[in-house]
N, C-alpha and C. Protein backbone atom coordinates (compact mmCIF):
# COMPACT_ATOMS: atom_id res chain seq x y z
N UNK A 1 0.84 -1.18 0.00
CA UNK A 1 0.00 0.00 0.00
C UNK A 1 0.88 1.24 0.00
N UNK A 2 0.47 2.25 -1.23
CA UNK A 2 1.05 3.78 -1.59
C UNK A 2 0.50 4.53 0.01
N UNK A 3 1.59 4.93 0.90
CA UNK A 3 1.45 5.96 2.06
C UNK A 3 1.10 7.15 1.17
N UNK A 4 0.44 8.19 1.65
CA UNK A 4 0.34 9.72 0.93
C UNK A 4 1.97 10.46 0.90
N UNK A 5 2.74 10.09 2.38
CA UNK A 5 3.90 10.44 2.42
C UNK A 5 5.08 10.17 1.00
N UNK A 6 4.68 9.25 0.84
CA UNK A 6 5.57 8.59 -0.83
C UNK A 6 5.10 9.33 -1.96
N UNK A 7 3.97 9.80 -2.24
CA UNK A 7 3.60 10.89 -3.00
C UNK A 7 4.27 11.90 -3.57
N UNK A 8 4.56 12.33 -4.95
CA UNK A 8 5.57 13.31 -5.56
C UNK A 8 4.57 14.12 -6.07
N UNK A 9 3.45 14.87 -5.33
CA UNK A 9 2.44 15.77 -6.25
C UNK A 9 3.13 16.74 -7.69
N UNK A 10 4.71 17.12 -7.50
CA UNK A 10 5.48 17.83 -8.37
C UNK A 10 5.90 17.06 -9.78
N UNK A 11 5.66 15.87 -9.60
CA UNK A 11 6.28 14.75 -10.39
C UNK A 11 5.69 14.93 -12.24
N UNK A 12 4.52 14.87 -11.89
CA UNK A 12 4.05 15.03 -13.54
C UNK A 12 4.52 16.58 -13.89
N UNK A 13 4.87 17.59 -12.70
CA UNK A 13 4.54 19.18 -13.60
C UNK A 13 6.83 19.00 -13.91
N UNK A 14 7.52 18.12 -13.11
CA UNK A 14 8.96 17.54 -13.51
C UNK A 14 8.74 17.44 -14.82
N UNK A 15 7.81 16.15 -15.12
CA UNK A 15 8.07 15.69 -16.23
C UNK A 15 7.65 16.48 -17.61
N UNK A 16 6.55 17.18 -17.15
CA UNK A 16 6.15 18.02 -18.52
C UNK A 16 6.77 19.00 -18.42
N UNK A 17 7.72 19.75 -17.76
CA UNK A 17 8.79 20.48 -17.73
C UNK A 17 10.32 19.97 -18.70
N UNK A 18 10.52 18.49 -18.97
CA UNK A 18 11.56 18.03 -19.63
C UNK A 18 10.56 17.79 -21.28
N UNK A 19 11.95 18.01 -22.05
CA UNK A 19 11.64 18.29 -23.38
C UNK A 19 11.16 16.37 -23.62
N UNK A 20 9.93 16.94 -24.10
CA UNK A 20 9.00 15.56 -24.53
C UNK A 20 8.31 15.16 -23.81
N UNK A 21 7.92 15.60 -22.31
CA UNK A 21 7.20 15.45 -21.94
C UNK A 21 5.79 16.47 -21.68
N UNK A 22 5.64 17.25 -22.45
CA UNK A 22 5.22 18.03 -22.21
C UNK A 22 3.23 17.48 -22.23
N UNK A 23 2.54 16.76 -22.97
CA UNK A 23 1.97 16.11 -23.33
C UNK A 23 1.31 15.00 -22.19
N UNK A 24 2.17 15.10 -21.12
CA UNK A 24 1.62 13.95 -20.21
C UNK A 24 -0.19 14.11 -19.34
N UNK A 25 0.06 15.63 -19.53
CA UNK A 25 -1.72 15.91 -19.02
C UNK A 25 -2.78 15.39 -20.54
N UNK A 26 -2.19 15.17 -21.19
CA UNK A 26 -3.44 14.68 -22.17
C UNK A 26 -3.35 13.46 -22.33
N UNK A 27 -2.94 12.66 -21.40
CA UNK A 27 -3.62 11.27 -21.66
C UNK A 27 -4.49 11.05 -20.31
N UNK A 28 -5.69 10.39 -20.82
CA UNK A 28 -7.03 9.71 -20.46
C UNK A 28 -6.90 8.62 -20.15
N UNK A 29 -5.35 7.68 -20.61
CA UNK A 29 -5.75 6.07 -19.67
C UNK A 29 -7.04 5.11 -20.60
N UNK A 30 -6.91 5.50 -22.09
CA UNK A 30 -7.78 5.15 -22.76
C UNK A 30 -6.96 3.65 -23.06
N UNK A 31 -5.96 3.03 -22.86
CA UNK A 31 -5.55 2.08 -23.35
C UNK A 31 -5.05 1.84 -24.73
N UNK A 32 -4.99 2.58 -25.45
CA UNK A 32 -4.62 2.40 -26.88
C UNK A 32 -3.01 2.17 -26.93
N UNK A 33 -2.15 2.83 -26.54
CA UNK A 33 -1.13 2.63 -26.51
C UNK A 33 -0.30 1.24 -25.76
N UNK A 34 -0.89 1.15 -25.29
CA UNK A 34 -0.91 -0.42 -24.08
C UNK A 34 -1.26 -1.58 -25.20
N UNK A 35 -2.26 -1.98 -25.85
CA UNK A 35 -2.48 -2.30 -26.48
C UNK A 35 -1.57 -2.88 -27.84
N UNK A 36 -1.52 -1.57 -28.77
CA UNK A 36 -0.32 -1.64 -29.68
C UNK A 36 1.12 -1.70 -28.99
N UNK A 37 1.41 -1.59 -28.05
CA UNK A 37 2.79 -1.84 -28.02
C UNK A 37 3.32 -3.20 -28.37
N UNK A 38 4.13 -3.26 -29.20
CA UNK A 38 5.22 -4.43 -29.31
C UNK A 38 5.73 -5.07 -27.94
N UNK A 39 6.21 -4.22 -27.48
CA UNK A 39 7.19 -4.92 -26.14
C UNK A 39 5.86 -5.50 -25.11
N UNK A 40 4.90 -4.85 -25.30
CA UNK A 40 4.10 -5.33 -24.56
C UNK A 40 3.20 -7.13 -24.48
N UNK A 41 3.62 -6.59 -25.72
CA UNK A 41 2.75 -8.03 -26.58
C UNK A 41 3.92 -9.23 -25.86
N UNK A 42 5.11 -9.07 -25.56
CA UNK A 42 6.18 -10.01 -25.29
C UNK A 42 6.31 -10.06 -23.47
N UNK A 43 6.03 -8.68 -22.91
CA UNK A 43 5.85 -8.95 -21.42
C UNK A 43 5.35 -7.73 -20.68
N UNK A 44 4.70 -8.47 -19.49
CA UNK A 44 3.62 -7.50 -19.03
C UNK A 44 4.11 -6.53 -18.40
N UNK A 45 5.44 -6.51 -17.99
CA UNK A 45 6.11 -5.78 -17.04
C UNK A 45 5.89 -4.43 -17.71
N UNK A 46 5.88 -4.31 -18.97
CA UNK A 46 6.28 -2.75 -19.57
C UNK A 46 4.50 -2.23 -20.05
N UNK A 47 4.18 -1.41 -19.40
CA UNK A 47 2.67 -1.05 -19.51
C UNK A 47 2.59 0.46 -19.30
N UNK A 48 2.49 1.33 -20.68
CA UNK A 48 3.05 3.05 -21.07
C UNK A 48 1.37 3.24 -20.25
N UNK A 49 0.15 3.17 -20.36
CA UNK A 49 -0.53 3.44 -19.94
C UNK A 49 -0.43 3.70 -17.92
N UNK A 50 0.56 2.30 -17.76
CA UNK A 50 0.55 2.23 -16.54
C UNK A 50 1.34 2.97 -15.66
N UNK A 51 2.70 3.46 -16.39
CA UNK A 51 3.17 4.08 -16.19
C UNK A 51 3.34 5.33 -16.42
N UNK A 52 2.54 6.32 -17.39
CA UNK A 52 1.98 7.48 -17.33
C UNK A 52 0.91 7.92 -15.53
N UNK A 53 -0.01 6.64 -15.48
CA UNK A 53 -0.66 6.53 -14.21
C UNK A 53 0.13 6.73 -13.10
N UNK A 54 0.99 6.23 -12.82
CA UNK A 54 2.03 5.90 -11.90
C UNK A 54 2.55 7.71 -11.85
N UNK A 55 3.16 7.88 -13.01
CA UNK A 55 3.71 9.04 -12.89
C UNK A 55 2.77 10.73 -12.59
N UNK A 56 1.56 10.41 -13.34
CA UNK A 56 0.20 11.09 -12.85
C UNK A 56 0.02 11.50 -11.09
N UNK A 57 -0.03 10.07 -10.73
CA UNK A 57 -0.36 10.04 -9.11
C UNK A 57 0.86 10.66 -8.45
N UNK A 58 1.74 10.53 -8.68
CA UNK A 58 2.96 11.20 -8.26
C UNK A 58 4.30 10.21 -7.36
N UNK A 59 3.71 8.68 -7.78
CA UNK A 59 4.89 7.73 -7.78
C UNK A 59 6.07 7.75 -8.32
N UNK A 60 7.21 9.02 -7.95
CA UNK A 60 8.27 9.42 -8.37
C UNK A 60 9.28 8.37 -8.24
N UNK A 61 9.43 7.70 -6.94
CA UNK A 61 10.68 6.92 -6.52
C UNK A 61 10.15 5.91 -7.17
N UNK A 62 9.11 5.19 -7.61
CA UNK A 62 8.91 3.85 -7.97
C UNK A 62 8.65 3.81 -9.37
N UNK A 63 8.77 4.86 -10.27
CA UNK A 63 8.55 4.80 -11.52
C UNK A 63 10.26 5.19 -11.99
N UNK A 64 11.16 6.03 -11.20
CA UNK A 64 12.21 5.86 -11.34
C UNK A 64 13.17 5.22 -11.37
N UNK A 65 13.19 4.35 -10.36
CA UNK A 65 14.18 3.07 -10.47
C UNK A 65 13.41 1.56 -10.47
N UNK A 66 12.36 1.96 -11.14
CA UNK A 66 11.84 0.93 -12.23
C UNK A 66 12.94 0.46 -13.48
N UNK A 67 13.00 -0.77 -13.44
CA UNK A 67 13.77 -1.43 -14.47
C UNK A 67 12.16 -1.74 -15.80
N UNK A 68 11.44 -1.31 -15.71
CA UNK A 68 10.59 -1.07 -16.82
C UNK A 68 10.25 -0.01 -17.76
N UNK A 69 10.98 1.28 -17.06
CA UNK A 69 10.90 2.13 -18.13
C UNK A 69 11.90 1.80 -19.28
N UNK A 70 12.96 1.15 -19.11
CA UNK A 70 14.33 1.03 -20.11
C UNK A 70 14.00 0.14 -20.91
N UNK A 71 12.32 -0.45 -20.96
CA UNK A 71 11.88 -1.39 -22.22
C UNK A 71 11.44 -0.95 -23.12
N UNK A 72 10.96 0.36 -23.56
CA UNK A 72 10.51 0.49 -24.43
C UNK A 72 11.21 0.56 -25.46
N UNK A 73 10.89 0.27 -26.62
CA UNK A 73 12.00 0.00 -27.97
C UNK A 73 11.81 1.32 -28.76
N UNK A 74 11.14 2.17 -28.69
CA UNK A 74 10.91 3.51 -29.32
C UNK A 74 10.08 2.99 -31.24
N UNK A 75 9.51 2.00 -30.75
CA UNK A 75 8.86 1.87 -32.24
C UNK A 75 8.00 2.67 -32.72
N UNK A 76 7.31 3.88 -31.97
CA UNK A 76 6.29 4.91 -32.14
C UNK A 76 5.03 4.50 -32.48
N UNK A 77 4.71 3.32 -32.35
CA UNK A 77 3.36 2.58 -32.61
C UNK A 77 2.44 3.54 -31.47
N UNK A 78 2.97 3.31 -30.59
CA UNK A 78 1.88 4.48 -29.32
C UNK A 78 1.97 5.70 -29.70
N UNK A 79 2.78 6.22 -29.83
CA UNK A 79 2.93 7.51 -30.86
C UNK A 79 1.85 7.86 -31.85
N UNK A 80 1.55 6.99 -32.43
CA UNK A 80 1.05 6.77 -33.98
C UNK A 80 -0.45 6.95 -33.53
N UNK A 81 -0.90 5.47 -32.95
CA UNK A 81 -1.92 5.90 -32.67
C UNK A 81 -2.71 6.23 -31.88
N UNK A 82 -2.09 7.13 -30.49
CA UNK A 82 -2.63 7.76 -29.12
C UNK A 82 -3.65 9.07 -30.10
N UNK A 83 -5.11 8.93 -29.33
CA UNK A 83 -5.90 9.42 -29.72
C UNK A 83 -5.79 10.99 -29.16
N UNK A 84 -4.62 11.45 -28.43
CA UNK A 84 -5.02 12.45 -27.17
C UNK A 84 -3.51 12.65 -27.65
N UNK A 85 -2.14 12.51 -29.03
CA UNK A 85 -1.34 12.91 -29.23
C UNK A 85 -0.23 13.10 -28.01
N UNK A 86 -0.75 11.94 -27.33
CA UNK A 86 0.79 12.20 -25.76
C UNK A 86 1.68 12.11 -26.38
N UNK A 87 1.93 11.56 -27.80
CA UNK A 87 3.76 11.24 -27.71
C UNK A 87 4.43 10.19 -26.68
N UNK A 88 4.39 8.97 -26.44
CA UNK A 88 4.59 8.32 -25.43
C UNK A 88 5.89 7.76 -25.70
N UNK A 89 6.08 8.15 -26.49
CA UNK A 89 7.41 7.35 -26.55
C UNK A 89 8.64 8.36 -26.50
N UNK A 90 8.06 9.89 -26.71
CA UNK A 90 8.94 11.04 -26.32
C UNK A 90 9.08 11.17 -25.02
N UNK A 91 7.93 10.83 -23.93
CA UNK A 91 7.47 10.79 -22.69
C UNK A 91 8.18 9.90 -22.12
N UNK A 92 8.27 9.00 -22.33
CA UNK A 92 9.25 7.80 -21.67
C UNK A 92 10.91 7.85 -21.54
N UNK A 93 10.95 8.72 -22.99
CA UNK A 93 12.92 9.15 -23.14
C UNK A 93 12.47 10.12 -21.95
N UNK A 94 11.34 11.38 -21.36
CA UNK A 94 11.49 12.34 -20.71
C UNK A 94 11.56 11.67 -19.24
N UNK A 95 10.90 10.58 -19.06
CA UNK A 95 11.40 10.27 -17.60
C UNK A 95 12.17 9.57 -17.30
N UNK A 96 12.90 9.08 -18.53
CA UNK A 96 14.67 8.22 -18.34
C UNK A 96 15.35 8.76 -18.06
N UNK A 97 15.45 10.39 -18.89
CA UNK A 97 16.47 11.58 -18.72
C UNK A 97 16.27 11.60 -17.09
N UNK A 98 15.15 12.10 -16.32
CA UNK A 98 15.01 12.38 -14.84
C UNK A 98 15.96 11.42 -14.23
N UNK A 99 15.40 9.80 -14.57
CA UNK A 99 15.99 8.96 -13.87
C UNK A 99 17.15 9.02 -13.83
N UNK A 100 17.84 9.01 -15.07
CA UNK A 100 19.62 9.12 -14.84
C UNK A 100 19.81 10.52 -14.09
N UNK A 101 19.45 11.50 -14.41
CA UNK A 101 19.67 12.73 -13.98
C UNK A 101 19.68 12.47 -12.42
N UNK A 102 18.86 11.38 -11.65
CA UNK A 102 18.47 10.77 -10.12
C UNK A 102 19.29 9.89 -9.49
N UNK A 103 20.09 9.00 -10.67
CA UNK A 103 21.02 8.54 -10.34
C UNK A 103 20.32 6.90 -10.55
N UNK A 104 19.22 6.81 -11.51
CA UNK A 104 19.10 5.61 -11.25
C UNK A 104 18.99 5.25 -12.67
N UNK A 105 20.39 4.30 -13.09
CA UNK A 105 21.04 3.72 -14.23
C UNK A 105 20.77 2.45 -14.34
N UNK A 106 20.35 1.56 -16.19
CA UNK A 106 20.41 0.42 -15.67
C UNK A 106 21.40 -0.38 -15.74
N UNK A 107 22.26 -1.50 -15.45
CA UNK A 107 23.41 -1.84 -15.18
C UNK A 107 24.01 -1.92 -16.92
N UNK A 108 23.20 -2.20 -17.37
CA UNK A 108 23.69 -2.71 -18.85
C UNK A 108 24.81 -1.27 -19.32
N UNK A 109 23.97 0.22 -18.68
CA UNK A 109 24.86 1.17 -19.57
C UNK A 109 25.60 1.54 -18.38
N UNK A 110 25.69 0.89 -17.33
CA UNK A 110 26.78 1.26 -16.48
C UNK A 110 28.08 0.79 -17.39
N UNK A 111 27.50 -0.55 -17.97
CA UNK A 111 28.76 -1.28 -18.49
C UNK A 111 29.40 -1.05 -20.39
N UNK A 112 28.03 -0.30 -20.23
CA UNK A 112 28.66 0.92 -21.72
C UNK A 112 30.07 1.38 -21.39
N UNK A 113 29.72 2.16 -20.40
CA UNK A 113 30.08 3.38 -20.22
C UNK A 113 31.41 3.07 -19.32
N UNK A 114 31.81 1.62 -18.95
CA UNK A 114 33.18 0.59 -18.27
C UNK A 114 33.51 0.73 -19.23
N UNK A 115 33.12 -0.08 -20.18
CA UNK A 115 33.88 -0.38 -21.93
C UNK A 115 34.64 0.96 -22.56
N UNK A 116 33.68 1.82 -22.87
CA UNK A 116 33.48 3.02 -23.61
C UNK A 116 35.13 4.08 -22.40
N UNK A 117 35.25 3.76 -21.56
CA UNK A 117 36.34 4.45 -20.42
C UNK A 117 37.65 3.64 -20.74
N UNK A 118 37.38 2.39 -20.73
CA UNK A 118 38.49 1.64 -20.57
C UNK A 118 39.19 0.63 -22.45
N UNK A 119 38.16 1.11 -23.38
CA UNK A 119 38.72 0.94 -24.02
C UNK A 119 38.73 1.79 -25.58
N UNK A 120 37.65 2.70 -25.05
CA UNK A 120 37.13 3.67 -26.19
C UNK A 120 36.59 3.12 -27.10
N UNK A 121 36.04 1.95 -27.07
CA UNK A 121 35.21 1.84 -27.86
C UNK A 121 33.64 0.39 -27.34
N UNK A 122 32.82 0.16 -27.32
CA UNK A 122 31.78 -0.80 -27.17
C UNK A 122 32.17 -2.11 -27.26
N UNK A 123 33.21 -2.15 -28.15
CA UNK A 123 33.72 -4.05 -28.64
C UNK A 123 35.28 -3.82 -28.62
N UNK A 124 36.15 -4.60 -27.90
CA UNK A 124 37.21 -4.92 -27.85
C UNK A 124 37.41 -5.32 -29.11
N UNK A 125 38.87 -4.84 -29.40
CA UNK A 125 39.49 -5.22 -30.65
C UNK A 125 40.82 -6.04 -29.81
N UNK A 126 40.79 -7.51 -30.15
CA UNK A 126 42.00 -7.98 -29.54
C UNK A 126 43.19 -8.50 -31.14
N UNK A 127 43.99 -8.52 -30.59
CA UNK A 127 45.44 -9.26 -31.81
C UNK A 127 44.75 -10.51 -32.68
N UNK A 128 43.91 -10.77 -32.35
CA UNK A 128 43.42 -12.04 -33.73
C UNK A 128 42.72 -11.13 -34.61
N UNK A 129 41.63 -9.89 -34.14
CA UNK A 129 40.79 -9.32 -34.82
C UNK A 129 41.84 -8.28 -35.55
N UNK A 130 42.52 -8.05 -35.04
CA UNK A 130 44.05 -6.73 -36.08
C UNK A 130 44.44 -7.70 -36.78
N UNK A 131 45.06 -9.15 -36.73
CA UNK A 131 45.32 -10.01 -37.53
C UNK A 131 44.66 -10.25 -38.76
N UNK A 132 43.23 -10.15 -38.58
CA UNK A 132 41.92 -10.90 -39.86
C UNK A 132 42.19 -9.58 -40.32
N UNK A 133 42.27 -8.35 -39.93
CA UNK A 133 41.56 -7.30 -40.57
C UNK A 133 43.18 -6.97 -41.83
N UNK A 134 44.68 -7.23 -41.00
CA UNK A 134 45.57 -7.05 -41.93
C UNK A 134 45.18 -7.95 -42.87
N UNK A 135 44.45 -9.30 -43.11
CA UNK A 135 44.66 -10.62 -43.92
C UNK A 135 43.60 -9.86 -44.90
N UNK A 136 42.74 -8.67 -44.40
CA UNK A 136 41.53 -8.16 -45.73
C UNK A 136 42.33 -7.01 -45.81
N UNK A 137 42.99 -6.33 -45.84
CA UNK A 137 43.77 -4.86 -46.23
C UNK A 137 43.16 -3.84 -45.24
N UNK A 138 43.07 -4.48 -44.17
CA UNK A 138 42.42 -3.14 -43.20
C UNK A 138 43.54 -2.86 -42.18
N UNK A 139 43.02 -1.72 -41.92
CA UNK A 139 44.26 -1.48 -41.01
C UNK A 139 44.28 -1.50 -39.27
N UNK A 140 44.85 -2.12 -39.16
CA UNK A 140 44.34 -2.20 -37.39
C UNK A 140 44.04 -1.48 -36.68
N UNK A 141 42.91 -1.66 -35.82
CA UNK A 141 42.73 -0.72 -34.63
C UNK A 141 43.74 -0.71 -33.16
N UNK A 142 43.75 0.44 -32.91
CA UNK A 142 44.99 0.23 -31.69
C UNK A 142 43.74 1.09 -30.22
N UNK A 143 43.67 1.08 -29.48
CA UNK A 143 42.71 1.21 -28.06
C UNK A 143 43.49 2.54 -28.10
N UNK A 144 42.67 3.96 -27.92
CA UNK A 144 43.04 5.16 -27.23
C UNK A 144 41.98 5.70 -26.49
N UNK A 145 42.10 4.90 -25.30
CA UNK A 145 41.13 5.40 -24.61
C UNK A 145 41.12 6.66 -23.76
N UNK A 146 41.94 7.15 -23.84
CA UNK A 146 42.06 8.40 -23.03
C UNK A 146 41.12 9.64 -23.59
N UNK A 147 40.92 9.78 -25.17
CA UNK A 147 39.90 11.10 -25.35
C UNK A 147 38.81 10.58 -25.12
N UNK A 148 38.14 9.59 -25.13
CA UNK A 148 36.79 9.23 -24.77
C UNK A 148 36.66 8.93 -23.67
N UNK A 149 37.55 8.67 -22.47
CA UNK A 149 37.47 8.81 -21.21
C UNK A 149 37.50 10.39 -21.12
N UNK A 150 38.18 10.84 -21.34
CA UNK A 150 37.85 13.00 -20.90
C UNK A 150 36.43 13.26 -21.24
N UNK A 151 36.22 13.08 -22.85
CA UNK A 151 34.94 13.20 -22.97
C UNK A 151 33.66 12.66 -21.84
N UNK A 152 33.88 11.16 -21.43
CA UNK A 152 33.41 10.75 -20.40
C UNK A 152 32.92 11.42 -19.12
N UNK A 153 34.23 12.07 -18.80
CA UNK A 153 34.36 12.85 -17.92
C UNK A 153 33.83 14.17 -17.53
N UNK A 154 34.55 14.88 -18.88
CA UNK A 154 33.78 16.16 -18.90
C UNK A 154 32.44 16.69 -19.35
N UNK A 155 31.30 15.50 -19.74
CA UNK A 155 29.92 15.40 -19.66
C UNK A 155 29.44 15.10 -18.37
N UNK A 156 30.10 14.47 -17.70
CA UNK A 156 29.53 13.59 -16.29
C UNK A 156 29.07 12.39 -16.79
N UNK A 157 29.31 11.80 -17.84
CA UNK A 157 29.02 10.46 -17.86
C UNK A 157 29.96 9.27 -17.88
N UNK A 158 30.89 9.85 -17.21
CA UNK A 158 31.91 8.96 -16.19
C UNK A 158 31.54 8.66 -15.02
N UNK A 159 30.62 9.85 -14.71
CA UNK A 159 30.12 8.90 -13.17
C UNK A 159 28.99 7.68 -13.18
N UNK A 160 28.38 7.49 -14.24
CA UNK A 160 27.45 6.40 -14.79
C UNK A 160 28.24 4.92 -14.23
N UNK A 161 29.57 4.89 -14.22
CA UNK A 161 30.17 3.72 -14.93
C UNK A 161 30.36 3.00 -13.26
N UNK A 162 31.41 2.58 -13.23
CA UNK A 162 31.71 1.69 -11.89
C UNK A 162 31.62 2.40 -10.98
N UNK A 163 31.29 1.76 -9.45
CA UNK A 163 30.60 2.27 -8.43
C UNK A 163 29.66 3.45 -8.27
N UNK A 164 28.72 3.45 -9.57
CA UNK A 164 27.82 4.10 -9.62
C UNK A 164 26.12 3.61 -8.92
N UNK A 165 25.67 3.76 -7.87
CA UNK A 165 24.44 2.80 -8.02
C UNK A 165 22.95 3.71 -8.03
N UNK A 166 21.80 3.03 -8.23
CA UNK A 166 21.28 3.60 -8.18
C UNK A 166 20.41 4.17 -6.65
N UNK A 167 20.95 3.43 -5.92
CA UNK A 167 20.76 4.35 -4.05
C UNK A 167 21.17 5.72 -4.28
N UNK A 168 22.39 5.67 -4.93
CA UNK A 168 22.86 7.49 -4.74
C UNK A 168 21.75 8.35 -5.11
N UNK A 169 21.44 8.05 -6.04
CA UNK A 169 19.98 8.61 -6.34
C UNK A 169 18.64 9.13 -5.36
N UNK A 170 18.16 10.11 -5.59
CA UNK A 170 17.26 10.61 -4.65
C UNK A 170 15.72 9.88 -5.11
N UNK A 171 15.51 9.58 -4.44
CA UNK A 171 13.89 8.52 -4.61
C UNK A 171 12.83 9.14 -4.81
């Protein structure tokens, strides 16, 4: 049971304050978007209707470090055909932005963002893969991770990466 104390009454006027969310007072909870979703059709966990609701009532901490907002695939099918033009799939990037902005990351891009520090790039290039690529006339990749670690850095999305969790985050 939701205490009134857990309540974020500020939470929806947050979110229609971030670019793409602006749209969240015009949905009605008509179900259409719930419906057409793809991801939905595969598992129940991810429900845009439900979580517009959620975010409505002012369930800030529990719609934030929800591991269900990071499902949506951005296919714009809810987009397409929300009768009340929410944009739900602009709405959903608007309360991911909050979430990271809260500190609550999901592990997968913690481990982007390990890779992306420690080797500058998403996929390791090891000595067999410089090997195949001399055997096609390519020229090897060599690891410089140091400008994409600054870059890292000097965005703040170095702090994403190891010993980042999402407790630090304000609920």
């Amino acid at each position: 049971m939701i205490e009134s104390s857990q309540l974020n009454h500020d939470f929806v006027d947050e979110i229609a304050a971030e670019p793409g969310g602006e749209h969240i007072r015009r949905c009605f909870s008509c179900g259409t978007c719930t419906v057409s979703c793809p991801v939905r059709a595969v598992t129940d966990r991810y429900n845009p209707r439900k979580i517009i609701r959620m975010a409505v009532l002012g369930l800030r901490g529990e719609v934030l470090s929800s591991d269900f907002i990071w499902l949506c695939s951005a296919c714009y099918t809810c987009h397409e055909r929300c009768p009340q033009d929410v944009r739900i799939t602009e709405l959903i990037n608007a309360i991911k932005n909050i979430a990271v902005r809260a500190g609550y990351v999901p592990p997968a891009f913690r481990t982007q963002v390990d890779l992306l520090r420690e080797h500058g790039r998403l996929i390791t290039v090891g000595e067999y893969d410089n090997e195949r690529r001399a055997e096609l006339g390519l020229p090897p990749i060599h690891e410089e991770p140091q400008d994409v670690a600054s870059i890292l850095e000097e965005t703040g999305i170095g702090a994403l990466g190891i010993g980042s969790t999402a407790e630090e985050g304000e609920g």
